[in-house]
Protein backbone atom coordinates (compact mmCIF):
# COMPACT_ATOMS: atom_id res chain seq x y z
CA UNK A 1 82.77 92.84 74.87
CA UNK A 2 82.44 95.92 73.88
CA UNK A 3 80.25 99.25 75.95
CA UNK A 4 78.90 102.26 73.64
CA UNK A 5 79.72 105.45 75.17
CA UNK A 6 76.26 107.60 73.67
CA UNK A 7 74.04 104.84 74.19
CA UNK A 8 74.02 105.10 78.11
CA UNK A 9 74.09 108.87 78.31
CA UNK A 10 70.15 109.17 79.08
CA UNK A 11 70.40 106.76 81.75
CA UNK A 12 73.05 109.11 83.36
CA UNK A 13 70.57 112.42 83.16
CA UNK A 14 68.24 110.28 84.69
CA UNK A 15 70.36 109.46 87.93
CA UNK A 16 71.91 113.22 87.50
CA UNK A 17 68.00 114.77 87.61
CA UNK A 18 66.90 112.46 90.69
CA UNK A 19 70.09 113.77 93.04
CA UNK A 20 68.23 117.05 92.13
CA UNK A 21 64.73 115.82 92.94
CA UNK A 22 65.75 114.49 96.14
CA UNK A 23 68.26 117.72 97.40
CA UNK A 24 64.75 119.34 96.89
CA UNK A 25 63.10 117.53 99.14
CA UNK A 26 66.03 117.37 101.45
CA UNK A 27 65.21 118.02 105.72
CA UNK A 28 67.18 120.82 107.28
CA UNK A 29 71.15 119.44 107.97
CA UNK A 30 72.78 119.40 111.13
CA UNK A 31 75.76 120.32 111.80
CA UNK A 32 79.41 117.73 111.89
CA UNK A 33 78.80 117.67 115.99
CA UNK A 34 74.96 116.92 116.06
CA UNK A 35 75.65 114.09 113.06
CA UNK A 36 75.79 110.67 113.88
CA UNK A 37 78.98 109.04 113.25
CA UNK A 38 80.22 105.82 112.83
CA UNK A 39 83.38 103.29 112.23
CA UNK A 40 83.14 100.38 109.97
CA UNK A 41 86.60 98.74 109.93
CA UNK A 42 87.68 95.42 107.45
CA UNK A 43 90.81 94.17 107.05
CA UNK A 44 92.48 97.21 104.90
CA UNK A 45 90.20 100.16 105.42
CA UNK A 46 88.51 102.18 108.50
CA UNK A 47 85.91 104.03 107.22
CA UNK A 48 84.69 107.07 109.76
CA UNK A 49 80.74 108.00 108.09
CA UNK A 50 77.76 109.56 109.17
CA UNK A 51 76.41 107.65 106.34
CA UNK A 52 74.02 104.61 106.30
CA UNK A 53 76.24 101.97 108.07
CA UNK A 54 75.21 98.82 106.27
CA UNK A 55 75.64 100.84 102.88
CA UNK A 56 78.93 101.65 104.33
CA UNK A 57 79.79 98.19 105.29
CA UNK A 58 79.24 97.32 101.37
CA UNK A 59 80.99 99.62 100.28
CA UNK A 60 83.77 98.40 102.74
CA UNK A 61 83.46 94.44 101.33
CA UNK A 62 83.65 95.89 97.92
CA UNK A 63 87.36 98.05 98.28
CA UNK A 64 88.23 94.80 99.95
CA UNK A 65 87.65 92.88 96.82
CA UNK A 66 88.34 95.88 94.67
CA UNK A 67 92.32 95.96 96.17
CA UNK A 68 92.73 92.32 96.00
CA UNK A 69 92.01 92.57 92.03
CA UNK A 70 94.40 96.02 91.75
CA UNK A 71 97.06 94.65 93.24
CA UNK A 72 97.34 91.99 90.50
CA UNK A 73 96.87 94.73 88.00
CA UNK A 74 99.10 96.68 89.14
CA UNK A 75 102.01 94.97 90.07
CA UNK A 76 104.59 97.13 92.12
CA UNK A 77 102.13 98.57 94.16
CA UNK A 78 102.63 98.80 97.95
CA UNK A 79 99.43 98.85 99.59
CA UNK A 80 101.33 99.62 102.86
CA UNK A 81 99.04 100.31 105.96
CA UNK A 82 95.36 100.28 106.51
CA UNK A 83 93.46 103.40 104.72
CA UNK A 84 91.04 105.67 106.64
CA UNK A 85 88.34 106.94 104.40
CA UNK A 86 86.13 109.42 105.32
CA UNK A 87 82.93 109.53 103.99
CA UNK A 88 80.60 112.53 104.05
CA UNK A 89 76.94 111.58 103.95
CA UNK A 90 75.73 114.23 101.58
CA UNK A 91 77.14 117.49 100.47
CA UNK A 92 76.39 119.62 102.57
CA UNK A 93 78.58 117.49 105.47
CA UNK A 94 81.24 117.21 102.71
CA UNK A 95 81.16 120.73 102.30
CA UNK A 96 81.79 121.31 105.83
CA UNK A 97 84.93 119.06 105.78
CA UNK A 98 86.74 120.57 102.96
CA UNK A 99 85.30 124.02 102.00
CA UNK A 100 82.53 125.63 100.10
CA UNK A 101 84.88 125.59 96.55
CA UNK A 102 86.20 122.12 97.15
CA UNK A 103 82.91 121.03 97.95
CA UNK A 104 81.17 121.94 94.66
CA UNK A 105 83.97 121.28 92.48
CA UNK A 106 85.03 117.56 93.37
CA UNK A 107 83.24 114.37 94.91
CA UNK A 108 86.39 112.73 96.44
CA UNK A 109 89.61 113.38 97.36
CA UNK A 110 93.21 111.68 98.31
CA UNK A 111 96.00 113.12 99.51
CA UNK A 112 99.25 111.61 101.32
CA UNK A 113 100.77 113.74 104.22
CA UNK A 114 103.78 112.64 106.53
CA UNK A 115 101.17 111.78 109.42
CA UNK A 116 99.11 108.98 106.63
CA UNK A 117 97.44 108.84 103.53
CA UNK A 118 93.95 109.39 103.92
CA UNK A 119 90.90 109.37 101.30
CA UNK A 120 87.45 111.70 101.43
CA UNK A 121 84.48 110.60 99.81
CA UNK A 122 80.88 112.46 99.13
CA UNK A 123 78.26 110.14 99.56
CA UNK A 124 75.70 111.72 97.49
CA UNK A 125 72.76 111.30 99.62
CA UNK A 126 71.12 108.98 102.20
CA UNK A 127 69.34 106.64 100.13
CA UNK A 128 71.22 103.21 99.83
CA UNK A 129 71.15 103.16 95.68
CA UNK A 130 73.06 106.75 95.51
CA UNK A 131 75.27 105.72 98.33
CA UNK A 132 76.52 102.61 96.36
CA UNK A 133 76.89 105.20 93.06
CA UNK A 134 79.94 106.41 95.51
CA UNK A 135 81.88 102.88 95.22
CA UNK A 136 83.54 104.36 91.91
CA UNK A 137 84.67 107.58 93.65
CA UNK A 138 86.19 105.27 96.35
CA UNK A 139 88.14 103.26 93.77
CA UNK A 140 89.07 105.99 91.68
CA UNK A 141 90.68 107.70 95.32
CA UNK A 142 92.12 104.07 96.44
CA UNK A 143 93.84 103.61 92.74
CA UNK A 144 95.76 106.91 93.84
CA UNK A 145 97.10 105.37 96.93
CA UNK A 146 98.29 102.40 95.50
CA UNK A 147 99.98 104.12 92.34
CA UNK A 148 101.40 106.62 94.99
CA UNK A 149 101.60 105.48 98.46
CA UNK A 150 105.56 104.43 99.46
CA UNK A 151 106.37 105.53 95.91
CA UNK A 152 108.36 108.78 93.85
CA UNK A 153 107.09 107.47 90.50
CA UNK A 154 105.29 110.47 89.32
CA UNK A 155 102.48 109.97 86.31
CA UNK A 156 101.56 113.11 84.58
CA UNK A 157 98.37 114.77 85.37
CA UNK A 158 95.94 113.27 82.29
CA UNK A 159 97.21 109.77 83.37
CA UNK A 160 97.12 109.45 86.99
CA UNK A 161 93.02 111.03 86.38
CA UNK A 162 92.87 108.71 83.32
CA UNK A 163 94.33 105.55 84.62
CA UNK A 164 91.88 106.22 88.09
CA UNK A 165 89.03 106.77 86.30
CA UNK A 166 89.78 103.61 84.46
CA UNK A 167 90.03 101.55 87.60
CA UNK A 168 86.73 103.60 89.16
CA UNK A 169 84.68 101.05 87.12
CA UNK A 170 85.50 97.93 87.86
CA UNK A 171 82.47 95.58 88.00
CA UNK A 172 81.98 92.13 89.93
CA UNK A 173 79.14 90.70 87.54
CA UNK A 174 79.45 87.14 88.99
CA UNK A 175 81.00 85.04 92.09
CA UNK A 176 84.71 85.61 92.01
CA UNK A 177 85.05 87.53 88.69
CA UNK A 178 85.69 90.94 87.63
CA UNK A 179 84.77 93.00 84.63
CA UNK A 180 86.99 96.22 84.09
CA UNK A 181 86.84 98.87 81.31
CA UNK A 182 83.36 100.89 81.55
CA UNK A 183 82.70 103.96 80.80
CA UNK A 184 82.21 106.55 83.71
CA UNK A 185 78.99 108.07 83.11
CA UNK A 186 79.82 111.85 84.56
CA UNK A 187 83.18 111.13 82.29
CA UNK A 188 80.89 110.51 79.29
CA UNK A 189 78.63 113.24 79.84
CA UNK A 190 82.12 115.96 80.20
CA UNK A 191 82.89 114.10 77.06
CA UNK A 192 79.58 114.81 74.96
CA UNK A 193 78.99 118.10 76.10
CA UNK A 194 82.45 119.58 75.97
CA UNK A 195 84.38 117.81 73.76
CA UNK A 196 87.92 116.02 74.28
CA UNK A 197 91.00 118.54 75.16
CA UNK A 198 93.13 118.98 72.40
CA UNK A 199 95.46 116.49 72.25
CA UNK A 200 98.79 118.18 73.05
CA UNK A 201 97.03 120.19 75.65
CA UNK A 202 96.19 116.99 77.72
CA UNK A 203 99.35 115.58 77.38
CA UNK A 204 100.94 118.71 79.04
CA UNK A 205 98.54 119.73 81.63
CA UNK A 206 99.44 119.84 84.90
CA UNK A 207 97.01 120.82 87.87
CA UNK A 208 98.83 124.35 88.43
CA UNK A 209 98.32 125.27 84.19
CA UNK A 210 94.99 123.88 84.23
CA UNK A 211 91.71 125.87 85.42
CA UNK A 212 89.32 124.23 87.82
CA UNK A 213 86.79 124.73 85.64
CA UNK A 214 89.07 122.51 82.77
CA UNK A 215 90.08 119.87 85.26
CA UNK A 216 86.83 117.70 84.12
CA UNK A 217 87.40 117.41 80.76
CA UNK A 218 91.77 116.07 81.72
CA UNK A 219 89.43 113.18 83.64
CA UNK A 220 87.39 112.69 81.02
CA UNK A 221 89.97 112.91 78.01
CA UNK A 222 92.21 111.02 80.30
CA UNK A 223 90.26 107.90 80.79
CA UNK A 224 89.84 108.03 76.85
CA UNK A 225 93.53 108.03 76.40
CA UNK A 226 94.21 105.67 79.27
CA UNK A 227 91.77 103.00 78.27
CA UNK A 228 93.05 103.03 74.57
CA UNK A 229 96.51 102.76 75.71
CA UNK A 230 95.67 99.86 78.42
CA UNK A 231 93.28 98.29 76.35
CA UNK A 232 93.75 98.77 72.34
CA UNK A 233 97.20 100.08 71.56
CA UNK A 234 99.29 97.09 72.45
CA UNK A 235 102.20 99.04 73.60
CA UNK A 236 101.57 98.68 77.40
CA UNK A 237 105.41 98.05 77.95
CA UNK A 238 106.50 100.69 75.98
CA UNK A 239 104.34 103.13 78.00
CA UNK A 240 106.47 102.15 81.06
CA UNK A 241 109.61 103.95 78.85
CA UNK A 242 107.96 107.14 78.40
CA UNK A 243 106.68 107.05 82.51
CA UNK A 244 110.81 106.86 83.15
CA UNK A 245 111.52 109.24 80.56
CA UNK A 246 108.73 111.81 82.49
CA UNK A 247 110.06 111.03 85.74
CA UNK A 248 113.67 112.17 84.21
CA UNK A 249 112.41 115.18 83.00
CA UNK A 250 111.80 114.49 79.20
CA UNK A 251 109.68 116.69 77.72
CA UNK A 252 105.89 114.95 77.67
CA UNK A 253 104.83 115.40 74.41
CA UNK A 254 108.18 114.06 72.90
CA UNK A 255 109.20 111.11 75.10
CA UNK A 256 105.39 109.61 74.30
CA UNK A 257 106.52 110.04 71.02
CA UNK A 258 109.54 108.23 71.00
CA UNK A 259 108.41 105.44 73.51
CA UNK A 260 105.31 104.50 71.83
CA UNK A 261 107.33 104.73 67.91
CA UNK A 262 104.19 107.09 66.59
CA UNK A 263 104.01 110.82 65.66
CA UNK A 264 101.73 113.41 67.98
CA UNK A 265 99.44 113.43 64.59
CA UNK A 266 99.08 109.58 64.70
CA UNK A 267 98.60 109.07 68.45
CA UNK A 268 95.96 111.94 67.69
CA UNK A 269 93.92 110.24 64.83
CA UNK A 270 93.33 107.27 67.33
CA UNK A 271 92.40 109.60 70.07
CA UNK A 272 89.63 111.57 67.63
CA UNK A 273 88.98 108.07 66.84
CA UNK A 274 87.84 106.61 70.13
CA UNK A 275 85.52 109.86 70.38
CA UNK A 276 84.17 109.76 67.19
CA UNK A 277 82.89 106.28 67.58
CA UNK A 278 82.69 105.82 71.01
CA UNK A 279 82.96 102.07 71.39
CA UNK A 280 85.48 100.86 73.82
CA UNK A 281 86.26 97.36 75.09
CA UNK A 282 85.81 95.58 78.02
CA UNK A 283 87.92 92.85 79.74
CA UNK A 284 87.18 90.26 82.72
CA UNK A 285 88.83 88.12 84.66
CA UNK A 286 89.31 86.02 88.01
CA UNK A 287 89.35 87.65 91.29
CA UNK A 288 92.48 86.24 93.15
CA UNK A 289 92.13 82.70 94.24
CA UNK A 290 93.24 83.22 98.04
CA UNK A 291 90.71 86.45 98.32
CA UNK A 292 88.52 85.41 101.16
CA UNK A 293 85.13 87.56 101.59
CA UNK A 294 85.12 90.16 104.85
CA UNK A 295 82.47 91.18 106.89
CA UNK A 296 83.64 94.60 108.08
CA UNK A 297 82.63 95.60 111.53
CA UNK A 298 80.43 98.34 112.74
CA UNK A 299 79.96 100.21 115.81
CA UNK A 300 78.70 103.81 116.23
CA UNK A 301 81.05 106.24 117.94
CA UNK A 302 79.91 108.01 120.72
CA UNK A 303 79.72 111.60 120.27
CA UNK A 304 83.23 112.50 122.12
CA UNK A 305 85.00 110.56 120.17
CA UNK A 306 83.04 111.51 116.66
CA UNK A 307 84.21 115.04 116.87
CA UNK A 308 87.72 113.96 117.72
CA UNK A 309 87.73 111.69 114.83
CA UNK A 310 86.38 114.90 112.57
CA UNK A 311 88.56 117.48 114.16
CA UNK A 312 91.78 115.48 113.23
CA UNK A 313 90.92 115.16 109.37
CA UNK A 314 90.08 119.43 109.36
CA UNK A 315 93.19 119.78 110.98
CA UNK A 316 95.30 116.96 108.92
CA UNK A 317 94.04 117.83 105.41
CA UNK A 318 93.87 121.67 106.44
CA UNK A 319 90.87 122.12 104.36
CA UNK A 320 88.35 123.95 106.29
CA UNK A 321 89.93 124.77 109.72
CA UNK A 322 87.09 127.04 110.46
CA UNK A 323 84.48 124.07 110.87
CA UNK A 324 87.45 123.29 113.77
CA UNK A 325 86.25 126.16 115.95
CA UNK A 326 81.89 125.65 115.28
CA UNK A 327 83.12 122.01 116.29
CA UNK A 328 84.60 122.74 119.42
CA UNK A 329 82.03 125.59 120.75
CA UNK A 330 79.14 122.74 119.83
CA UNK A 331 81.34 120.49 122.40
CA UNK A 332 81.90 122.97 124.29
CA UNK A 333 78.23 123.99 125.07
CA UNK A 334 77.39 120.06 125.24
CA UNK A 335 79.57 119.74 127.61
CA UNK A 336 81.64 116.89 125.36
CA UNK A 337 84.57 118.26 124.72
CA UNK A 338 87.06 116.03 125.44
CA UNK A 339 90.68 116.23 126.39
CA UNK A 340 91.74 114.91 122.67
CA UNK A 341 89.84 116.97 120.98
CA UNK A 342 91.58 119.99 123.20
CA UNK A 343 94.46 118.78 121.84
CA UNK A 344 93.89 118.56 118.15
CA UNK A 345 92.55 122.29 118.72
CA UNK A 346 95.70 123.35 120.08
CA UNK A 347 97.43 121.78 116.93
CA UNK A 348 95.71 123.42 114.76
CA UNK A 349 96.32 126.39 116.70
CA UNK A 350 100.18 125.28 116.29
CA UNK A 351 100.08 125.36 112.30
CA UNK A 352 98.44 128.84 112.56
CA UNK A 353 101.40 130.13 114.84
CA UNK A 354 98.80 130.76 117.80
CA UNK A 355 101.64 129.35 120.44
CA UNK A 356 100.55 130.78 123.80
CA UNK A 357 96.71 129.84 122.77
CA UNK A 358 97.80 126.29 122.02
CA UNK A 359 99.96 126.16 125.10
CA UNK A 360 96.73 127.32 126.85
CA UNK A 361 94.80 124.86 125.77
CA UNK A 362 97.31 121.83 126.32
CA UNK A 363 97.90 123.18 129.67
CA UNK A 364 93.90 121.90 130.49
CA UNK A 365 94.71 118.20 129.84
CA UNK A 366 94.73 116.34 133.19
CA UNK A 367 98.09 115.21 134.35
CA UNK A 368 97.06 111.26 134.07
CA UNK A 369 96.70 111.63 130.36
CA UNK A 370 99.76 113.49 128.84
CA UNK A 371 101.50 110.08 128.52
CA UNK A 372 98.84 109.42 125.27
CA UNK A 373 100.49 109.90 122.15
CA UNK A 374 98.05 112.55 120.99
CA UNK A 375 99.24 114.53 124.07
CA UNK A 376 102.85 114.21 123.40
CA UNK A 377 102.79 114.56 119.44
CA UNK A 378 101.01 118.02 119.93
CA UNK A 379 103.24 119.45 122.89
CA UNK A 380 106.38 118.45 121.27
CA UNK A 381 105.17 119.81 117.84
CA UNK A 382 104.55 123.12 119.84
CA UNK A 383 107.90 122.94 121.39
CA UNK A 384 109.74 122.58 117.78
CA UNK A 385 107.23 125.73 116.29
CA UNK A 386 108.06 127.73 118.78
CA UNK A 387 111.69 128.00 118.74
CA UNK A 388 111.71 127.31 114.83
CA UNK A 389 111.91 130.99 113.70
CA UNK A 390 113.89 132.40 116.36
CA UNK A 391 117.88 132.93 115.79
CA UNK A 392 119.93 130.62 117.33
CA UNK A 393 120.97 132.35 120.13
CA UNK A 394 117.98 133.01 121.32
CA UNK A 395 115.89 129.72 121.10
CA UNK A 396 114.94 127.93 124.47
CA UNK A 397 117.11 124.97 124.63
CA UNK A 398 115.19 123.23 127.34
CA UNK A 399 111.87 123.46 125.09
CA UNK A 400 113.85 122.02 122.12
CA UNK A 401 115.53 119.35 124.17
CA UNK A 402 111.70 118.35 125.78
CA UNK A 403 110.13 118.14 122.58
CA UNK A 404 112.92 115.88 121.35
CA UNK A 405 112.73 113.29 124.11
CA UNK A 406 108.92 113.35 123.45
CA UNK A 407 109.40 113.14 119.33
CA UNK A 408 112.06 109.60 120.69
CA UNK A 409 109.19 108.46 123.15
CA UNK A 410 106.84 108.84 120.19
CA UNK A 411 108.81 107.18 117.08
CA UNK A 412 109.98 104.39 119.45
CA UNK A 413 106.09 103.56 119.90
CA UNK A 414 105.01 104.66 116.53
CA UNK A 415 108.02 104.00 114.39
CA UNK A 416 105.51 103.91 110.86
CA UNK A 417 104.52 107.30 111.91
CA UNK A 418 106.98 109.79 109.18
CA UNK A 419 105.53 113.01 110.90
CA UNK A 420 107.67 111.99 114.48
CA UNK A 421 110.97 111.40 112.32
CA UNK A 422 110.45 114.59 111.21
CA UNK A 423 109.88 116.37 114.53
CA UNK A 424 112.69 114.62 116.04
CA UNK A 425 115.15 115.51 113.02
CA UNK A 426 113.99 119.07 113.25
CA UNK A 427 114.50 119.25 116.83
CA UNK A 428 117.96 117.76 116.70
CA UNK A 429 118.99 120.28 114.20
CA UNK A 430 118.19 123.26 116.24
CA UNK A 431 119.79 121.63 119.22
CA UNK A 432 122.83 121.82 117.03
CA UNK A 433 123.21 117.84 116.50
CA UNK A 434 125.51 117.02 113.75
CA UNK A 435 124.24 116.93 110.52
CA UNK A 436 124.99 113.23 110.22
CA UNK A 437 122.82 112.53 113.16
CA UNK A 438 119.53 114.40 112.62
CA UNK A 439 119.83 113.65 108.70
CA UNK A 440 119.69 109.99 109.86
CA UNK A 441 115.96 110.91 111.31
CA UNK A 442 115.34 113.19 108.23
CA UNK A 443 115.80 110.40 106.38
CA UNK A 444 113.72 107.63 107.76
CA UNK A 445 110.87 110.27 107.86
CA UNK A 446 111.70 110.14 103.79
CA UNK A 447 111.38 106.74 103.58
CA UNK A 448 108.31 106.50 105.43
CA UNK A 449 106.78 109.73 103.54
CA UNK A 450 109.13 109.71 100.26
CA UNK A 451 106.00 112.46 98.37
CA UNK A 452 105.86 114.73 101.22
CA UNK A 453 107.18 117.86 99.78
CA UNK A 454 108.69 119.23 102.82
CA UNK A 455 110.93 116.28 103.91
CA UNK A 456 111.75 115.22 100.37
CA UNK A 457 113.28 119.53 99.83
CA UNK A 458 114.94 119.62 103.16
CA UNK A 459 116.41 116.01 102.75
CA UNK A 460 117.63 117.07 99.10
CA UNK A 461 118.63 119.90 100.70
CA UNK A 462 120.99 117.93 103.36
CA UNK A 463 122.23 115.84 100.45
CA UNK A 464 123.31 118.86 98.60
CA UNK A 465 125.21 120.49 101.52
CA UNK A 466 127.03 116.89 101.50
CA UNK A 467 127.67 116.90 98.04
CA UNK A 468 126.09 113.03 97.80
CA UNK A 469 125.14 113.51 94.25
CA UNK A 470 123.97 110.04 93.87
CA UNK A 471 121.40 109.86 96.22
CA UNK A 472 120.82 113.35 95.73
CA UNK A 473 119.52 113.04 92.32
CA UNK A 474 117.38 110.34 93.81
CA UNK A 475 115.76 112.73 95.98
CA UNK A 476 116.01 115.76 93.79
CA UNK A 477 114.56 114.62 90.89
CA UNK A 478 111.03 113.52 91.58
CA UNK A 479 110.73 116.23 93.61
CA UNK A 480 110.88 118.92 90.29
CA UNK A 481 107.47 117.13 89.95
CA UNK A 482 106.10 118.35 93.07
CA UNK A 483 107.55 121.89 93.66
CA UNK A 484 105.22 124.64 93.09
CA UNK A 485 107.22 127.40 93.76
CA UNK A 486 109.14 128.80 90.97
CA UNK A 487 111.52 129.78 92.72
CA UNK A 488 112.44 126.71 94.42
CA UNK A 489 111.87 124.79 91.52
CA UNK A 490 114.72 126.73 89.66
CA UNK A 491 117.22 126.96 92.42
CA UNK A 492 116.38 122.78 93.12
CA UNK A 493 116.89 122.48 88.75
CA UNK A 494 119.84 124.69 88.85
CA UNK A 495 121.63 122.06 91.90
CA UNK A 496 120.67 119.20 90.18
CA UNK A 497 122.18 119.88 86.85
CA UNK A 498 125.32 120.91 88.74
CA UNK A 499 126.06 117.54 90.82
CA UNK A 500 124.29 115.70 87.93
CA UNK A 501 127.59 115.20 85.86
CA UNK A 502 129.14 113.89 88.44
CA UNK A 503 126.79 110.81 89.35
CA UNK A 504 123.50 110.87 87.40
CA UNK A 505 120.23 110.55 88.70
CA UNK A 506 119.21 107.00 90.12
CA UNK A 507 117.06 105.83 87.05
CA UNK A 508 113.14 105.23 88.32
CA UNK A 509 112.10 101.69 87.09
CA UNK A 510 108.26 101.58 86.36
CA UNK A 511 106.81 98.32 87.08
């Protein structure tokens, strides 16, 4: 089967021009506090919405049979723990969650942090048709935390869009079947309007050398490539080289070359190709035999715990900690604020090096509930931020050595949790452990949270200092891919190619 790209553009201006119709006619928002909120939970996903709940609770049943497809598809993946989504009625509550910017330049979001992966979705709306537009957002951000989640396989920029977008549009036209290969409309549209990105350009564009204003057309371009070299170019297996090669640090333009056997000019004439006529297959199969249909759950948070629910993602994804404060003075003047959310003020008052204010604030939670783990993650977070930038001499060793019996309390109750390794390894360190010891925490934070930057540098960091050059490489060299910082991405180049003779980097097999 095969899906014309032009043919359904008008379709997609008509869709485009009623989202404008209806923002028109739109009743004044409220704010996050006055919304209501609720959780709709199946067996892989907790979705927190102020939403329509049985749109929501579709949208739940369809990432259910969504995943069960992708994990065939994607074999390798480790679908790990269940995923909270959030998802943002309309745009103006999205908005409010990640930041004016954010908010008009993207419709979803993923990210993985050492405390959980977590996904953000904008709604579109409060009718039930444009909520269910928002399933391909949700797959597109779920197809990230499979390729990703438990993972250092790193896929450049126009892929990791491309192959996403790809996955976004998977269909289920009939009773246990799915159709996959569709065009994304808004992909389309980028596609006819702007034209595809120059061939080499896509194939080196990263998010830091691309402008925001650019990053629509690597989705777009992206999907083109990815679908052609999923669906037409027959060299699926020899893609898998050039991921390795990537991974390794091969230049991006020249390993595709080599892995696929074709020139930059012939991989180009296909790609003008699949523009010019703007045809592209489609392919269907069986959903998995053993996938049994769920019925996720819904119950509408009271208003206490709604705001603690919302004040944990501002403060996890760091977004918009602003909304934090309108949040908690709403609460405040309700009289709802709760203990909890207290505490997730005081952390974010932690990150922003506010100490005394956060130990203010944790010093108002009743006695009979600092034995919650929310209690005990913040104060001993405070405890190891406190002392962190103070010389040696001069840190408070009875802090340090609190916060690390809290950080052991906490990762002997919530051992998936990477963010209490990390405490506790940080907390050993300045309590003058030996390095063997806390690196043993350091390192099962790693394992637990092998993408997040910080653990992965300090870990390589460790390895380094021990001269492991085996499993530094390991560490090392996936994390080139993530460093931002030229700096540190020179001096973390410049150790790596001196232990690399001596044991070479562990090779990354791409399943």
């Amino acid at each position: 089967m095969v899906r014309n790209m032009f043919s359904r553009a008008p379709a997609f201006l008509v869709i485009f021009f009623s989202f404008a119709l209806a923002a028109c006619g739109a009743q004044q928002n409220l704010g996050l506090g006055e919304e209501t909120w609720y959780q709709v939970d199946s067996t892989n996903f907790r979705i927190i919405t102020n939403g329509e709940p049985e749109v929501v609770k579709i949208l739940a049943s369809d990432l259910e049979r969504y995943r069960a497809v992708a994990l065939t598809l994607m074999p390798g993946s480790k679908a790990g723990q269940k995923l909270t989504i959030y998802a943002a009625a309309d745009r103006q509550t999205y908005g409010s969650l990640v930041g004016a910017e954010l908010g008009e330049l993207t419709n979803g979001l993923f990210d993985t942090t050492a405390e959980g992966s977590y996904a953000l979705v904008n709604l579109d709306g409060r009718s039930g048709e444009r909520q269910l537009a928002a399933r391909e957002f949700l797959f597109h951000e779920y197809t990230h935390f499979l390729s990703y989640n438990g993972t250092t396989i790193h896929y450049p920029y126009w892929y990791s869009e491309g192959f996403a977008e790809f996955m976004s549009t998977m269909d289920f036209p009939a009773q246990g079947h799915y159709e996959i290969g569709g065009i994304p409309e808004e992909r389309a549209m980028t596609l006819l309007y702007t034209e595809p990105l120059p061939l080499e350009q896509l194939l080196r564009a990263t998010v830091q050398n691309i402008p925001d204003e650019e990053k629509s057309r690597v989705y777009a371009s992206g999907w083109m490539l990815a679908h052609w070299v999923i669906m037409e170019s027959g060299k699926a297996e020899e893609f898998k080289e050039y991921v390795e090669a990537y991974n390794n640090g091969a230049d991006p333009v020249e390993s595709l070359e080599r892995a696929l056997g074709m020139t930059l000019a012939e991989i180009d004439r296909e790609y003008k190709r699949l523009f010019e006529e703007g045809r592209f297959d489609l392919a269907s199969g069986a959903v998995p035999a053993d996938f049994r249909e769920v019925n996720p759950k819904v119950h509408r948070l009271l208003p206490q715990r709604a705001m603690v629910e919302v004040g944990r993602f501002l403060v996890l994804s760091g977004y918009n900690l602003e909304e934090l404060y309108s949040l908690v003075r709403y609460a405040r003047a309700k009289n709802i604020a709760s203990p909890e959310l207290i505490s997730v003020q005081a952390e974010a008052e932690t990150r922003l090096g506010n100490f005394d204010r956060a130990e203010r604030l944790l010093a108002t939670v009743p006695v009979s509930l600092r034995d919650k783990f929310w209690y005990q993650s913040a104060d001993a977070w405070l405890g190891v931020n406190r002392e962190m930038f103070k010389p040696g001499p001069a840190r408070d060793r009875k802090r340090l050595k609190k916060a690390c019996d809290k950080f052991t309390f906490l990762v002997n109750n919530e051992s998936d949790n990477a963010f209490h390794w990390y405490g506790l390894a940080m907390a050993m360190e300045m309590l003058d452990y030996p390095r063997e010891k806390y690196t043993q925490m350091l390192e099962q934070a790693y394992l637990r949270a092998p993408r997040q930057v910080e653990i992965s540098q300090w870990l390589a960091m460790e390895l380094y200092e021990q001269k492991d050059a085996e499993y530094f490489a390991q560490v090392a060299q996936p994390l080139l891919l993530e460093l931002t910082n030229e700096h540190e991405y020179q001096q973390m180049k410049m150790m790596l190619a001196e232990l690399k003779p001596k044991a070479g980097a562990k090779k990354v097999v791409v399943q």
